[in-house]
C-alpha atoms as a PDB file:
ATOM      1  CA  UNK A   1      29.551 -34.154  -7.937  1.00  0.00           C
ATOM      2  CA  UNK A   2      26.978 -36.768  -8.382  1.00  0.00           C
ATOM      3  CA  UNK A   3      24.880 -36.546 -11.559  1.00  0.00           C
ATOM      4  CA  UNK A   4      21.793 -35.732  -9.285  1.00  0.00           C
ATOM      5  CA  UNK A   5      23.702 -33.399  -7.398  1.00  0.00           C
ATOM      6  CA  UNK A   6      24.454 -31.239 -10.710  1.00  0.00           C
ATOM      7  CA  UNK A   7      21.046 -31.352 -11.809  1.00  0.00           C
ATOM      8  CA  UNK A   8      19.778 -29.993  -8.182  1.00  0.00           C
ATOM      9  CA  UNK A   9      22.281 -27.237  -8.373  1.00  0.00           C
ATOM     10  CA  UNK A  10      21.270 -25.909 -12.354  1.00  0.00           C
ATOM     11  CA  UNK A  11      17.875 -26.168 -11.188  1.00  0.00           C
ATOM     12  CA  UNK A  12      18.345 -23.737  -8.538  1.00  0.00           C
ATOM     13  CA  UNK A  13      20.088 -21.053 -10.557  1.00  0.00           C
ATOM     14  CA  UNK A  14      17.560 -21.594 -13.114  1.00  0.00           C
ATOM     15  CA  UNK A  15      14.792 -20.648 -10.161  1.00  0.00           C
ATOM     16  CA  UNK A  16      16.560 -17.944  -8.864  1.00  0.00           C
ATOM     17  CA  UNK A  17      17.267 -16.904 -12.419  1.00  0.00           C
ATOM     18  CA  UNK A  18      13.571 -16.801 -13.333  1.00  0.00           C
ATOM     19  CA  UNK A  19      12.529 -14.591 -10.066  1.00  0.00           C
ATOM     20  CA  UNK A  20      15.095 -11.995 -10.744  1.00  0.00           C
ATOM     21  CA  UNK A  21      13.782 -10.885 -14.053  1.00  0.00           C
ATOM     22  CA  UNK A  22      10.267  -9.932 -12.949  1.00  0.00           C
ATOM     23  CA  UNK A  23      11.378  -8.574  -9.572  1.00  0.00           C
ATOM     24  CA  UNK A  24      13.764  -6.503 -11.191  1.00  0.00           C
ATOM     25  CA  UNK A  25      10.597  -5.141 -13.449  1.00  0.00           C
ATOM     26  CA  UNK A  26       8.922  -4.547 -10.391  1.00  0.00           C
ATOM     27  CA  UNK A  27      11.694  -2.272  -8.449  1.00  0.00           C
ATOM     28  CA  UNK A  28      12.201   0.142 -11.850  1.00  0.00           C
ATOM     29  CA  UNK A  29       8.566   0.177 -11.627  1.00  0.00           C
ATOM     30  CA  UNK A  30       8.589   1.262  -8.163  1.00  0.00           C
ATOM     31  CA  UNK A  31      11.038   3.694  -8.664  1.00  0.00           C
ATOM     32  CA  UNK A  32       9.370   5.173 -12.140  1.00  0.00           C
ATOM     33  CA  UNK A  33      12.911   3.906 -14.434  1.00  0.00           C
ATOM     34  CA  UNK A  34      11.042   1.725 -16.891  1.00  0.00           C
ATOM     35  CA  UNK A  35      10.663   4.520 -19.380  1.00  0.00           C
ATOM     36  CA  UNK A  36      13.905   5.601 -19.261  1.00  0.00           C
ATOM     37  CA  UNK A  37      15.909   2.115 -19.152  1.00  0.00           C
ATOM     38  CA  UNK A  38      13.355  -0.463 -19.953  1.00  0.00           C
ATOM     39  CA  UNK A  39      15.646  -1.621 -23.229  1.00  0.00           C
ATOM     40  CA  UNK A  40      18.817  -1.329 -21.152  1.00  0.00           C
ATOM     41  CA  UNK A  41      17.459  -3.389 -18.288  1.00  0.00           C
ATOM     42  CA  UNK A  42      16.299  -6.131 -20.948  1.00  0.00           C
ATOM     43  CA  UNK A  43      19.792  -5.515 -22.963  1.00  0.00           C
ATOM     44  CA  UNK A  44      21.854  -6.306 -19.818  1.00  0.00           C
ATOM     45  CA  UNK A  45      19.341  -8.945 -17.810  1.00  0.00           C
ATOM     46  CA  UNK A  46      19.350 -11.152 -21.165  1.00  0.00           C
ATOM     47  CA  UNK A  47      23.036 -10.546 -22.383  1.00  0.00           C
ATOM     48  CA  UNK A  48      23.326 -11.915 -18.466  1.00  0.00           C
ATOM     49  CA  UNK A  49      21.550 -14.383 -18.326  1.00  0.00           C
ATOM     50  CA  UNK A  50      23.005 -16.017 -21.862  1.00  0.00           C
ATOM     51  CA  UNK A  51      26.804 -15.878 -20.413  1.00  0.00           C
ATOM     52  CA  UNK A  52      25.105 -17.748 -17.379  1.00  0.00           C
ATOM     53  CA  UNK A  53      23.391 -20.337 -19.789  1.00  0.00           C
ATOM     54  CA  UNK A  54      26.655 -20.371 -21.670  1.00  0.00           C
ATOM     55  CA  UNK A  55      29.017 -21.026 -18.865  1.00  0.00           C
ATOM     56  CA  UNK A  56      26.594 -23.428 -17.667  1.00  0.00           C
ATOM     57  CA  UNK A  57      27.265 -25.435 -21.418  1.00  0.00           C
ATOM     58  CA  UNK A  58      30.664 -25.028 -21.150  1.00  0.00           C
ATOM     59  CA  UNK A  59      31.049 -27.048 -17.457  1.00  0.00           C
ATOM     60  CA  UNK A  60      29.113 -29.338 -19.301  1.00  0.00           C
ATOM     61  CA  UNK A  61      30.217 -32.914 -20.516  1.00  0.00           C
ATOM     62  CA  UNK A  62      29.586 -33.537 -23.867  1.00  0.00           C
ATOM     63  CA  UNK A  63      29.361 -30.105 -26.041  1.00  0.00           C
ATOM     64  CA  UNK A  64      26.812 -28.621 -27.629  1.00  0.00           C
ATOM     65  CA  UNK A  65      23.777 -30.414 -29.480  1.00  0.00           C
ATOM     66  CA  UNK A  66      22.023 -28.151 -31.913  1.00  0.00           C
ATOM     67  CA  UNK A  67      18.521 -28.995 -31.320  1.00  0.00           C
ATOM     68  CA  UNK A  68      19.437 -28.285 -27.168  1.00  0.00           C
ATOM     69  CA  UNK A  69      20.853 -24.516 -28.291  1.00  0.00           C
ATOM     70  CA  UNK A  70      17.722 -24.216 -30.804  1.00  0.00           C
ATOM     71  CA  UNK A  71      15.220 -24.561 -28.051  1.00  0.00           C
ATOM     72  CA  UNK A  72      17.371 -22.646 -25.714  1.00  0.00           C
ATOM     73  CA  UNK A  73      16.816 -19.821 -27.975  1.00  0.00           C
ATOM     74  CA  UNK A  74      13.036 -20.635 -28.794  1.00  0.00           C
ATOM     75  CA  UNK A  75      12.733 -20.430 -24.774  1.00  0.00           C
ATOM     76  CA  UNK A  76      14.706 -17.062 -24.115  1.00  0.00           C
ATOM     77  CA  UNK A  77      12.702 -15.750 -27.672  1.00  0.00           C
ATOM     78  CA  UNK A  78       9.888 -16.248 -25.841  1.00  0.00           C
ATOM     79  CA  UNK A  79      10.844 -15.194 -22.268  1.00  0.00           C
ATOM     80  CA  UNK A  80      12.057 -11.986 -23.726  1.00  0.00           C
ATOM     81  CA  UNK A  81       8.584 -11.231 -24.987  1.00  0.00           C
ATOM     82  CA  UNK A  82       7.278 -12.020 -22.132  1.00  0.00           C
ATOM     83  CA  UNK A  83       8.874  -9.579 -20.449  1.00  0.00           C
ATOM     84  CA  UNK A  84       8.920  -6.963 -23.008  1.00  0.00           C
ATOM     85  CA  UNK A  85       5.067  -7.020 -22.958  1.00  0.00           C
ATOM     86  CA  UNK A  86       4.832  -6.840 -18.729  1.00  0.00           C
ATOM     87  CA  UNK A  87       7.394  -3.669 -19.405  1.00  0.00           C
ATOM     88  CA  UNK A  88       5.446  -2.199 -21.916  1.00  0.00           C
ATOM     89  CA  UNK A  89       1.956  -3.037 -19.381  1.00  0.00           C
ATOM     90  CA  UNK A  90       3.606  -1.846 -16.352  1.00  0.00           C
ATOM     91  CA  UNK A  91       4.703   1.317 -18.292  1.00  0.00           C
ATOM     92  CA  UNK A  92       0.909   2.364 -19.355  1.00  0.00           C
ATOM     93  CA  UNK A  93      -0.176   2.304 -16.109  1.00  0.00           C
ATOM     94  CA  UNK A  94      -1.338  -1.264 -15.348  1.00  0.00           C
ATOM     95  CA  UNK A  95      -1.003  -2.393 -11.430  1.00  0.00           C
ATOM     96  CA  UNK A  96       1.614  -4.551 -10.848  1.00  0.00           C
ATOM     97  CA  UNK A  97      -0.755  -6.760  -9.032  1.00  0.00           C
ATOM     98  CA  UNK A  98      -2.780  -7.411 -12.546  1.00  0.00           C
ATOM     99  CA  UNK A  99       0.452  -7.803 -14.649  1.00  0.00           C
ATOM    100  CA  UNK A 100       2.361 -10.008 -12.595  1.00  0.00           C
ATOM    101  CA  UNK A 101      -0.193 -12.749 -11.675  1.00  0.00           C
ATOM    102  CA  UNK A 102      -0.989 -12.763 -15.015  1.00  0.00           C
ATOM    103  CA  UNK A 103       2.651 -13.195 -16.532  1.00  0.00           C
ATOM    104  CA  UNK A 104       3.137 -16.241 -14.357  1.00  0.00           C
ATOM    105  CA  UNK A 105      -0.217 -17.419 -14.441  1.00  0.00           C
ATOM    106  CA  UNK A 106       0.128 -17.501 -18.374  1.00  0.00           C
ATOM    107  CA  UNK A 107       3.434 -19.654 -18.158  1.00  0.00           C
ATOM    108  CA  UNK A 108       1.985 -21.861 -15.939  1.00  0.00           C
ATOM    109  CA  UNK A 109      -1.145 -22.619 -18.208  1.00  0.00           C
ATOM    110  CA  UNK A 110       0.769 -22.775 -20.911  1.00  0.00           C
ATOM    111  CA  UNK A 111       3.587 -25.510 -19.551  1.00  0.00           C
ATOM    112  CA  UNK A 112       0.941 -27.482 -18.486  1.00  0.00           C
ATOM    113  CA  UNK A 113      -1.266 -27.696 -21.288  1.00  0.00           C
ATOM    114  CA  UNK A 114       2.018 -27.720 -23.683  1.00  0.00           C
ATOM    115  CA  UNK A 115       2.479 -30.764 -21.716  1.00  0.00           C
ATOM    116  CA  UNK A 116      -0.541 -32.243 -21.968  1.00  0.00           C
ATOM    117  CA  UNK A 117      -1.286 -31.594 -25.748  1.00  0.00           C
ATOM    118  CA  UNK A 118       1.799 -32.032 -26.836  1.00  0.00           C
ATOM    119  CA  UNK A 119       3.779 -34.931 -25.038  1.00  0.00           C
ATOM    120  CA  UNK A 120       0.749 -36.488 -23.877  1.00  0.00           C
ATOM    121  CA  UNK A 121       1.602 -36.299 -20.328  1.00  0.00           C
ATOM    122  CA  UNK A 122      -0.618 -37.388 -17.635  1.00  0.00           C
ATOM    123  CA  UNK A 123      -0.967 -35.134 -14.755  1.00  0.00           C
ATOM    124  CA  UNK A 124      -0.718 -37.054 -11.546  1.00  0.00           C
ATOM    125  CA  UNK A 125      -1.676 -35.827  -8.134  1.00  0.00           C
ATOM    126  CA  UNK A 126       1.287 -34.564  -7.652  1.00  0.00           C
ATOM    127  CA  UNK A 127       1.085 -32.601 -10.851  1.00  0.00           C
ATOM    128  CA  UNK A 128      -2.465 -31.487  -9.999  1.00  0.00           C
ATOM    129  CA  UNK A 129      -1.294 -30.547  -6.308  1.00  0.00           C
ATOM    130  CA  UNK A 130       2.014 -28.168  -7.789  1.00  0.00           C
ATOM    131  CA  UNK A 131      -0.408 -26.398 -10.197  1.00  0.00           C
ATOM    132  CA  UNK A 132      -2.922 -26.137  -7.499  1.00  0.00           C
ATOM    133  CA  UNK A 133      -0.609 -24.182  -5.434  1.00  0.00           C
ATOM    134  CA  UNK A 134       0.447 -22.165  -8.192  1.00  0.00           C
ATOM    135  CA  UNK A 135      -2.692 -20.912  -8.682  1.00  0.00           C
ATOM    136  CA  UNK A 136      -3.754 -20.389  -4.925  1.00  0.00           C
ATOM    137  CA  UNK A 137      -0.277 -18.381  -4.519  1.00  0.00           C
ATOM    138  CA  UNK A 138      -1.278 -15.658  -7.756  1.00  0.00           C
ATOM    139  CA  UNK A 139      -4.672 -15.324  -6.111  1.00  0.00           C
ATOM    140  CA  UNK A 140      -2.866 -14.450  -2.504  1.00  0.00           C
ATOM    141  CA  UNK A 141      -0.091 -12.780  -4.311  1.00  0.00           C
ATOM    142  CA  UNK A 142      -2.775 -10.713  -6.118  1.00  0.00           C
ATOM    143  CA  UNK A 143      -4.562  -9.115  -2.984  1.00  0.00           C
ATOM    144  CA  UNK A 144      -1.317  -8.055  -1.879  1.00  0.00           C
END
């Protein structure tokens, strides 16, 4: 498989990936089991997801870099907090349709001003089109 080929391919499990862990919130919401397996569900969706990113590594050329395993970690640190804290919102009573555009809305801000601030990326029009479509889809997704 062709080096761009590969890339396409992680990319997509990494976007299914990141849909399943908020929809999955959403369903044991639905259903009123986040108080009685919210730590479960994040036990099993991150012990998941890390044999996924491991087996990934593993079909990978070239073995393991430390600073590639530290940000890993850094990333799925964060991510778990992320969803810990929509759990714990969805759990007092907060409408999904408040937590959720605000959980992606939040990562979206934050990779593109991380991006900006930090790196010292430009954002081109293409850039500025992507996040504008972000944005439009949480306000549509939020009168739903």
């Amino acid at each position: 498989m062709s080096r761009s080929g590969q890339w396409m391919r992680l990319m997509m499990i990494a976007f299914v990936m990141n849909g399943l862990g908020p929809f999955g919130l959403k369903v044991m919401a639905e259903r009123g089991l986040l108080q009685q397996f919210h730590f479960q569900y994040l036990l099993w969706w991150y012990a998941g997801s890390g044999i996924l990113s491991f087996s990934a590594f593993l079909f990978e050329s070239g073995g393991f870099a430390v600073r590639e395993v530290a940000i890993a970690f850094g990333i799925g640190t964060a991510s778990f907090g992320g969803q810990l804290f929509s759990l714990l919102a969805l759990e007092r009573g907060v409408p999904g349709y408040i937590v959720f555009p605000i959980t992606t809305g939040g990562n979206l801000f934050i990779v593109a001003a991380g991006g900006v601030l930090i790196y010292n990326e430009r954002i081109g029009r293409y850039g500025i089109a992507g996040i504008a479509v972000g944005v439009l889809s949480l306000v549509l997704l939020s009168f739903g």
